[in-house]
C-alpha atoms as a PDB file:
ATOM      1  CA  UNK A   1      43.847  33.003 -23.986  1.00  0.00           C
ATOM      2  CA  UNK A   2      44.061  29.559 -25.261  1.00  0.00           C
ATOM      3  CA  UNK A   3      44.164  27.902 -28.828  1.00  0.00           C
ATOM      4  CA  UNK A   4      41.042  25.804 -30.089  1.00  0.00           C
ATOM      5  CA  UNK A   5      41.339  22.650 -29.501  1.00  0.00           C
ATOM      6  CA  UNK A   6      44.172  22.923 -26.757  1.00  0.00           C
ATOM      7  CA  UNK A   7      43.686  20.631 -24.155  1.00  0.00           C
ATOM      8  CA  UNK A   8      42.449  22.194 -20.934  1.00  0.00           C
ATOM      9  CA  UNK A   9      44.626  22.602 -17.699  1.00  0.00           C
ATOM     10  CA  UNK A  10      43.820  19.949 -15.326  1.00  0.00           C
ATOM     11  CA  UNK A  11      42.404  21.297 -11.805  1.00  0.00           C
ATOM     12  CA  UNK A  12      42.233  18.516  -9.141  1.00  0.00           C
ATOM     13  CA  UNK A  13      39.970  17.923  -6.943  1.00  0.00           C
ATOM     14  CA  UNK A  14      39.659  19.438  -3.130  1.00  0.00           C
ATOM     15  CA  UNK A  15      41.332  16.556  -1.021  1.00  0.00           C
ATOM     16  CA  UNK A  16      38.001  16.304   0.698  1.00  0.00           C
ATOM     17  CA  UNK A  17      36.299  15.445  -1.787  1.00  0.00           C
ATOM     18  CA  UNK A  18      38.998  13.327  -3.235  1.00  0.00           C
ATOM     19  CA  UNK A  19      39.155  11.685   0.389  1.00  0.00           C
ATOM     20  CA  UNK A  20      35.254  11.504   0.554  1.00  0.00           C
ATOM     21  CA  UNK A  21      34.783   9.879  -3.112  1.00  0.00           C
ATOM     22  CA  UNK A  22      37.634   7.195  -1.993  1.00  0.00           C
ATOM     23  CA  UNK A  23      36.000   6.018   0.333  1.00  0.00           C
ATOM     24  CA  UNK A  24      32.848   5.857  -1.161  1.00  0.00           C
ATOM     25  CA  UNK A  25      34.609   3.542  -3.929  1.00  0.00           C
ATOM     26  CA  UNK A  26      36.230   1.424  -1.767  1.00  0.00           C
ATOM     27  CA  UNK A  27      32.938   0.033  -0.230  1.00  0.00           C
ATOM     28  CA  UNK A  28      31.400  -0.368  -3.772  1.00  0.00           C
ATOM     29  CA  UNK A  29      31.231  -4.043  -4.782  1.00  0.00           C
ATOM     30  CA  UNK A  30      33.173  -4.964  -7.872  1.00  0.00           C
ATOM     31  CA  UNK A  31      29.738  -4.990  -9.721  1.00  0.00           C
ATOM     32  CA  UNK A  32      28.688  -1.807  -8.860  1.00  0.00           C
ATOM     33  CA  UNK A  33      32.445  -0.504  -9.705  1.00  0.00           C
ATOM     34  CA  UNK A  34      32.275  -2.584 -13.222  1.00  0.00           C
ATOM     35  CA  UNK A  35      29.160  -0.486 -14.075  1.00  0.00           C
ATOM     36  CA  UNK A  36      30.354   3.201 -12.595  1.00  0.00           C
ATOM     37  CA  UNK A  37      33.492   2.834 -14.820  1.00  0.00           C
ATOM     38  CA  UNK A  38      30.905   1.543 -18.017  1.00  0.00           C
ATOM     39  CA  UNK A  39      29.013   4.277 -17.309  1.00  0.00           C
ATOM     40  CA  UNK A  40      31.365   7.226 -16.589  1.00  0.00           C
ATOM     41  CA  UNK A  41      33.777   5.540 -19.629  1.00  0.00           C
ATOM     42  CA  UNK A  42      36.578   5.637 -17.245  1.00  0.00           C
ATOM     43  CA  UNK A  43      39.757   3.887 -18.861  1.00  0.00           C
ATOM     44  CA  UNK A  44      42.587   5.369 -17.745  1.00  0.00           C
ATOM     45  CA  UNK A  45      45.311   2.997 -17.496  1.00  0.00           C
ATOM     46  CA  UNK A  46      47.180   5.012 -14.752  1.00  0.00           C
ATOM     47  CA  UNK A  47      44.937   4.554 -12.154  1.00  0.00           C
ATOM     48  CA  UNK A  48      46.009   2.867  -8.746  1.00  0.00           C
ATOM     49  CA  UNK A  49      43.980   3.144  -6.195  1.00  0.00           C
ATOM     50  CA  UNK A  50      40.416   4.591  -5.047  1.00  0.00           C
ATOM     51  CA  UNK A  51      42.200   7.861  -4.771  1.00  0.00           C
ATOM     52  CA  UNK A  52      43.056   8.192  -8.619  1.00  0.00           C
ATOM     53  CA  UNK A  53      39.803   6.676  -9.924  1.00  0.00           C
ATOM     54  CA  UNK A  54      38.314   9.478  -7.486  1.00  0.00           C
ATOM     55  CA  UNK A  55      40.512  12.164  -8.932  1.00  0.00           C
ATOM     56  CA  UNK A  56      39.655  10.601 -12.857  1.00  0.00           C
ATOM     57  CA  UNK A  57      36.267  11.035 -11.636  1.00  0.00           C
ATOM     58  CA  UNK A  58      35.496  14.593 -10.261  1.00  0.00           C
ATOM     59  CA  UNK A  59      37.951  15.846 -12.913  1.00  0.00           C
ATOM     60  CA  UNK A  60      36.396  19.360 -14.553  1.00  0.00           C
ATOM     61  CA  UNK A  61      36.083  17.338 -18.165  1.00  0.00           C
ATOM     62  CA  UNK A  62      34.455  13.492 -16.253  1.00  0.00           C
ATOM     63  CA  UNK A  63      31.992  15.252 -15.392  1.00  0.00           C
ATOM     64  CA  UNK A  64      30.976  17.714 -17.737  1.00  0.00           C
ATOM     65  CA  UNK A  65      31.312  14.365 -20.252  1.00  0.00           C
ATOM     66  CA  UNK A  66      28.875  12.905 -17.486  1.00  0.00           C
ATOM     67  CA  UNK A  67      26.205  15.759 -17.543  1.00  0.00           C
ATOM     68  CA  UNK A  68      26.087  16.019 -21.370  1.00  0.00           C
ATOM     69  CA  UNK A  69      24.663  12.942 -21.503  1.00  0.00           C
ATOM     70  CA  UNK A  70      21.884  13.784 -18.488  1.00  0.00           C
ATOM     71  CA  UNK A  71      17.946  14.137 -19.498  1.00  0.00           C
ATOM     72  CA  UNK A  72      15.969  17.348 -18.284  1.00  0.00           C
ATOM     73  CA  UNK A  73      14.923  15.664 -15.534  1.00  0.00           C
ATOM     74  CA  UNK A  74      17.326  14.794 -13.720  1.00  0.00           C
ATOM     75  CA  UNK A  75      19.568  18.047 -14.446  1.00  0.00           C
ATOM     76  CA  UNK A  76      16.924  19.915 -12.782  1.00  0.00           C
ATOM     77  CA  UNK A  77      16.649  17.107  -9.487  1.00  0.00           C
ATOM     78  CA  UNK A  78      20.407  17.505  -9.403  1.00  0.00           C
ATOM     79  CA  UNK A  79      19.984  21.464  -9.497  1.00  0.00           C
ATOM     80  CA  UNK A  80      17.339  21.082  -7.150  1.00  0.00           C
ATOM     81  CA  UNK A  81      19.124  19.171  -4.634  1.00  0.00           C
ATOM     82  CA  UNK A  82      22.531  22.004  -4.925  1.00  0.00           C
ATOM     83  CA  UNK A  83      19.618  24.963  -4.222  1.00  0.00           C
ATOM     84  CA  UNK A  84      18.683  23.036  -1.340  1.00  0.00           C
ATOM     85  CA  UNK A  85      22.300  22.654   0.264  1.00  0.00           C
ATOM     86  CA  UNK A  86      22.257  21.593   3.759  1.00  0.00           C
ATOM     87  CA  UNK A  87      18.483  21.561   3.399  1.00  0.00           C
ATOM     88  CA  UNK A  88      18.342  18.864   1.674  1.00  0.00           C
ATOM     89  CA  UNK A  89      14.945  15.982   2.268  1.00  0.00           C
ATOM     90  CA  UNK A  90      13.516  13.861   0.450  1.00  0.00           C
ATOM     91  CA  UNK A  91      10.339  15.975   1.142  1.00  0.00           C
ATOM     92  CA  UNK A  92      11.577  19.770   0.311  1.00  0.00           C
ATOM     93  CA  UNK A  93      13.776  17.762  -2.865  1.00  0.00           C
ATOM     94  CA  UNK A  94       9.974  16.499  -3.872  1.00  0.00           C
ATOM     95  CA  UNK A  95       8.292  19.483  -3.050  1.00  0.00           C
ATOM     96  CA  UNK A  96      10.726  21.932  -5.369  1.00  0.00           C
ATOM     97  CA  UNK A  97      10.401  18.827  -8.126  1.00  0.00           C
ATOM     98  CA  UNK A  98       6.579  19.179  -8.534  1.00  0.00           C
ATOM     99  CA  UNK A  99       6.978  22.998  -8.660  1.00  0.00           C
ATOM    100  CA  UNK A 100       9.092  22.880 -11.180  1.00  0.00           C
ATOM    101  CA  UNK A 101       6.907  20.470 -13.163  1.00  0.00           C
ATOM    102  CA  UNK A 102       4.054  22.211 -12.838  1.00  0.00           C
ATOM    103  CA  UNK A 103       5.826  25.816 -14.170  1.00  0.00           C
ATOM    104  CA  UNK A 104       6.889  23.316 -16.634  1.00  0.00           C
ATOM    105  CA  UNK A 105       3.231  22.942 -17.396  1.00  0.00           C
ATOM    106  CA  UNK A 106       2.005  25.999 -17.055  1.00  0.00           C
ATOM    107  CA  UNK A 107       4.769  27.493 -19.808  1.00  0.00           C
ATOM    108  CA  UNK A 108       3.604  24.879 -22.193  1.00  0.00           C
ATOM    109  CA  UNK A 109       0.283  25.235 -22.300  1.00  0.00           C
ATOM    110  CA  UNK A 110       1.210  28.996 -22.949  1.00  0.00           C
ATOM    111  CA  UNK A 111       2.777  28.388 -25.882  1.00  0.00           C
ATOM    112  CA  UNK A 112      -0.128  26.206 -27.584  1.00  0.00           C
END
């Protein structure tokens, strides 16, 4: 059991995805790598190389820093899309989306 307030092992990341995220980075443009690290308030000074800025970012505490900051909407298109899995379209992703808005609905009016 750990204290309050202790700091939280670190768990890396599969090498995969590590590997897969890399090279993702590497063919960003420095624009588009200016505003990922804005936006996902990387600044850790010890980063290297795609490989640690991938590491920094699929790190247990990025992202749940990441998601905290998420509206409804797209927390429920990115659980959408992990249902789906391999299954993934554009179409089934859309399909699930208005379902889910329209239970939305429907549970609102019931409360009025």
């Amino acid at each position: 059991m750990g204290c309050v307030g202790a700091e939280r092992p670190r768990v890396p990341a599969s090498n995969t995805s590590t590997l897969s995220l890399a090279g993702r980075l590497r063919d960003l443009g420095d624009p588009e790598l200016t505003e990922l690290l804005s936006l996902r308030e990387v600044r850790d000074v010890r980063l290297r190389d795609f490989f640690d800025l991938a590491d920094a970012l699929l790190d247990p505490q990025s992202i749940e820093r990441a998601i905290t900051r998420l509206d409804r909407t797209t927390l429920a298109a990115i659980a959408t899309v992990g249902d789906l899995a391999t299954e993934a379209t554009t179409e089934t992703i859309g399909t699930r989306l208005a379902a889910l808005s329209s239970e939305k609905d429907v549970v609102l009016l019931s409360l009025e």
